[in-house]
C-alpha atoms as a PDB file:
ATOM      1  CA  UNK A   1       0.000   0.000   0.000  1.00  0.00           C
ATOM      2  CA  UNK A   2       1.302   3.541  -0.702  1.00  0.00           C
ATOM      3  CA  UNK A   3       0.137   7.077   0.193  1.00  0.00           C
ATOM      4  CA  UNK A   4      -0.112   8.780  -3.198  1.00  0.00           C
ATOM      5  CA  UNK A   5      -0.499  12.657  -3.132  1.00  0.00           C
ATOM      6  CA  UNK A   6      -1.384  14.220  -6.693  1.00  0.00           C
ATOM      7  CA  UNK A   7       0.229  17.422  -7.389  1.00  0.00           C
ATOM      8  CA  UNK A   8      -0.608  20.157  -9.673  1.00  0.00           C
ATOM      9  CA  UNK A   9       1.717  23.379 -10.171  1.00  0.00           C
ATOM     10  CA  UNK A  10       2.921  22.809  -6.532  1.00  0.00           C
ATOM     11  CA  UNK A  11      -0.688  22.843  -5.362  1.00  0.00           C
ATOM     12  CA  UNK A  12      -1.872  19.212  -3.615  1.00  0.00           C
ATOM     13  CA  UNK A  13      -5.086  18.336  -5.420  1.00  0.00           C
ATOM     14  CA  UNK A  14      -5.535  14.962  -4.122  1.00  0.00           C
ATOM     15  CA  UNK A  15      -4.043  12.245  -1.441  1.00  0.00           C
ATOM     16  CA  UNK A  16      -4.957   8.414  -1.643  1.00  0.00           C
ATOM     17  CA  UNK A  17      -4.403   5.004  -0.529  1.00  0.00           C
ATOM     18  CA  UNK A  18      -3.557   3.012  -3.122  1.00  0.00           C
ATOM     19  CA  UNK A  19      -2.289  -0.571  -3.501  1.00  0.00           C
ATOM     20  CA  UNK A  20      -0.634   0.104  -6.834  1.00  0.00           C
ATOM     21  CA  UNK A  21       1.610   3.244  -8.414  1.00  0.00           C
ATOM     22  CA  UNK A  22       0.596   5.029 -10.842  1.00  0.00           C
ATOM     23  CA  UNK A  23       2.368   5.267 -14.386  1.00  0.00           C
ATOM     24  CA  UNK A  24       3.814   8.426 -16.029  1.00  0.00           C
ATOM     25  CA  UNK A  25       1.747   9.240 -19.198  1.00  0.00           C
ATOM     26  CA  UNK A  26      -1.481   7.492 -18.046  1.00  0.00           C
ATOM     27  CA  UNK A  27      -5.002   9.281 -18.038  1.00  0.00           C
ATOM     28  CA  UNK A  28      -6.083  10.658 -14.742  1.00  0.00           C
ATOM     29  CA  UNK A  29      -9.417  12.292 -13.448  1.00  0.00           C
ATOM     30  CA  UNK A  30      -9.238  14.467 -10.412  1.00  0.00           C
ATOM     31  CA  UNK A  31     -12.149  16.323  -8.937  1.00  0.00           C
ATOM     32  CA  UNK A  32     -13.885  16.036 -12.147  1.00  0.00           C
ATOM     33  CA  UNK A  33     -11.005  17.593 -14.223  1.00  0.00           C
ATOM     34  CA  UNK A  34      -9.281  15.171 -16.817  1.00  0.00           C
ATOM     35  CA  UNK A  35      -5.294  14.814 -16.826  1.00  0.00           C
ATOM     36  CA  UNK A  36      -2.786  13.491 -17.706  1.00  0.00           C
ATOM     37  CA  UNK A  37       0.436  12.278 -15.217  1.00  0.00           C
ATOM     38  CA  UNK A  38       3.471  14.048 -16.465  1.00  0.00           C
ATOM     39  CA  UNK A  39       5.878  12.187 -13.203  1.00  0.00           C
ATOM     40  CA  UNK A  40       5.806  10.031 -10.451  1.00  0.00           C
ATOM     41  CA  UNK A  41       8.892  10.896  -7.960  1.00  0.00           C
ATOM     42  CA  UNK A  42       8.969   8.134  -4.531  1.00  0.00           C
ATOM     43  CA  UNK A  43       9.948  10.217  -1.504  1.00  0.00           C
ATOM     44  CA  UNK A  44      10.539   6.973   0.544  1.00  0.00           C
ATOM     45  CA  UNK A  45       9.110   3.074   0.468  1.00  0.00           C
ATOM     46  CA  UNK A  46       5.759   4.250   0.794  1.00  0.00           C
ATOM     47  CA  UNK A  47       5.381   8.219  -0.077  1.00  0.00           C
ATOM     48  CA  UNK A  48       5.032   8.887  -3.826  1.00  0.00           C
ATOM     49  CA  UNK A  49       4.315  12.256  -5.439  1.00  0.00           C
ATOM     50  CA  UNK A  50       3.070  12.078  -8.681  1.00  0.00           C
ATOM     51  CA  UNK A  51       2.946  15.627 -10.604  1.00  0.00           C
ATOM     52  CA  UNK A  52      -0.313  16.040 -13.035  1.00  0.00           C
ATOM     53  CA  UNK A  53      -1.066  18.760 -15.608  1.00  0.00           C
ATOM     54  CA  UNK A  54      -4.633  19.589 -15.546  1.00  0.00           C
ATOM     55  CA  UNK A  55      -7.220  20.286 -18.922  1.00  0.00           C
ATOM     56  CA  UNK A  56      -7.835  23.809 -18.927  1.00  0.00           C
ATOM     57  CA  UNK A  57     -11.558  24.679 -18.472  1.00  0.00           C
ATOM     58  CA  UNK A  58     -13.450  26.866 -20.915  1.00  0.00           C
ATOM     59  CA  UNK A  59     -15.851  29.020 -19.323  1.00  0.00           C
ATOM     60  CA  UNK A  60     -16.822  30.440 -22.464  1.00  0.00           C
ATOM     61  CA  UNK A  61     -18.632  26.811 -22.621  1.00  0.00           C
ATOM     62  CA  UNK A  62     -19.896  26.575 -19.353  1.00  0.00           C
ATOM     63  CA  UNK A  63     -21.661  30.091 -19.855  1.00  0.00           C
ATOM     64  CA  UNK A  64     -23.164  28.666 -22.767  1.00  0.00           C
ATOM     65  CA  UNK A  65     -25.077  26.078 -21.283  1.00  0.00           C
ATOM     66  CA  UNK A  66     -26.945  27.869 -18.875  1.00  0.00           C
ATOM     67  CA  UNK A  67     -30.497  28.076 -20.956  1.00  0.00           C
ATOM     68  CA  UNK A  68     -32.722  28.201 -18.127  1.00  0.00           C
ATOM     69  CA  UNK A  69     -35.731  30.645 -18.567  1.00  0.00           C
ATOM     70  CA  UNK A  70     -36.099  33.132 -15.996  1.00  0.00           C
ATOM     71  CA  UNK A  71     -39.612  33.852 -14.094  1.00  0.00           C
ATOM     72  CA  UNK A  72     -41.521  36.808 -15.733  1.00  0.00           C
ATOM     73  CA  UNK A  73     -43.143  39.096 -12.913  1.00  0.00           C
END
């Protein structure tokens, strides 16, 4: 078992519990936000940081999608 603590631009986004490591280049979803794991770095036999770069988001999109009709008074 390892503690795993995802990083992103020296901010922690996640910690877990994992029984396996993760791989560098594999596809990673983190509080809803796809990514993808640029490097795993072991700090001792059972600390590993593993560094992720995060999708950006659009908010031009999210915007968008807010169709909802507002009550006439």
């Amino acid at each position: 078992m390892f503690v795993v603590t995802y990083y992103e631009n020296r901010n922690v986004l996640l910690t877990q519990f994992l029984k396996s490591l993760p791989e560098e280049g594999q596809n990673v979803k983190i509080k809803g936000r796809k990514g993808k794991i640029t490097s795993v770095s072991p700090i001792d036999e059972k600390k590993v940081h593993v560094y992720v770069t995060l999708e950006a988001i659009n908010k031009n999109k999210l915007a968008a999608l807010d169709t909802s009709k507002k009550k006439k008074r």
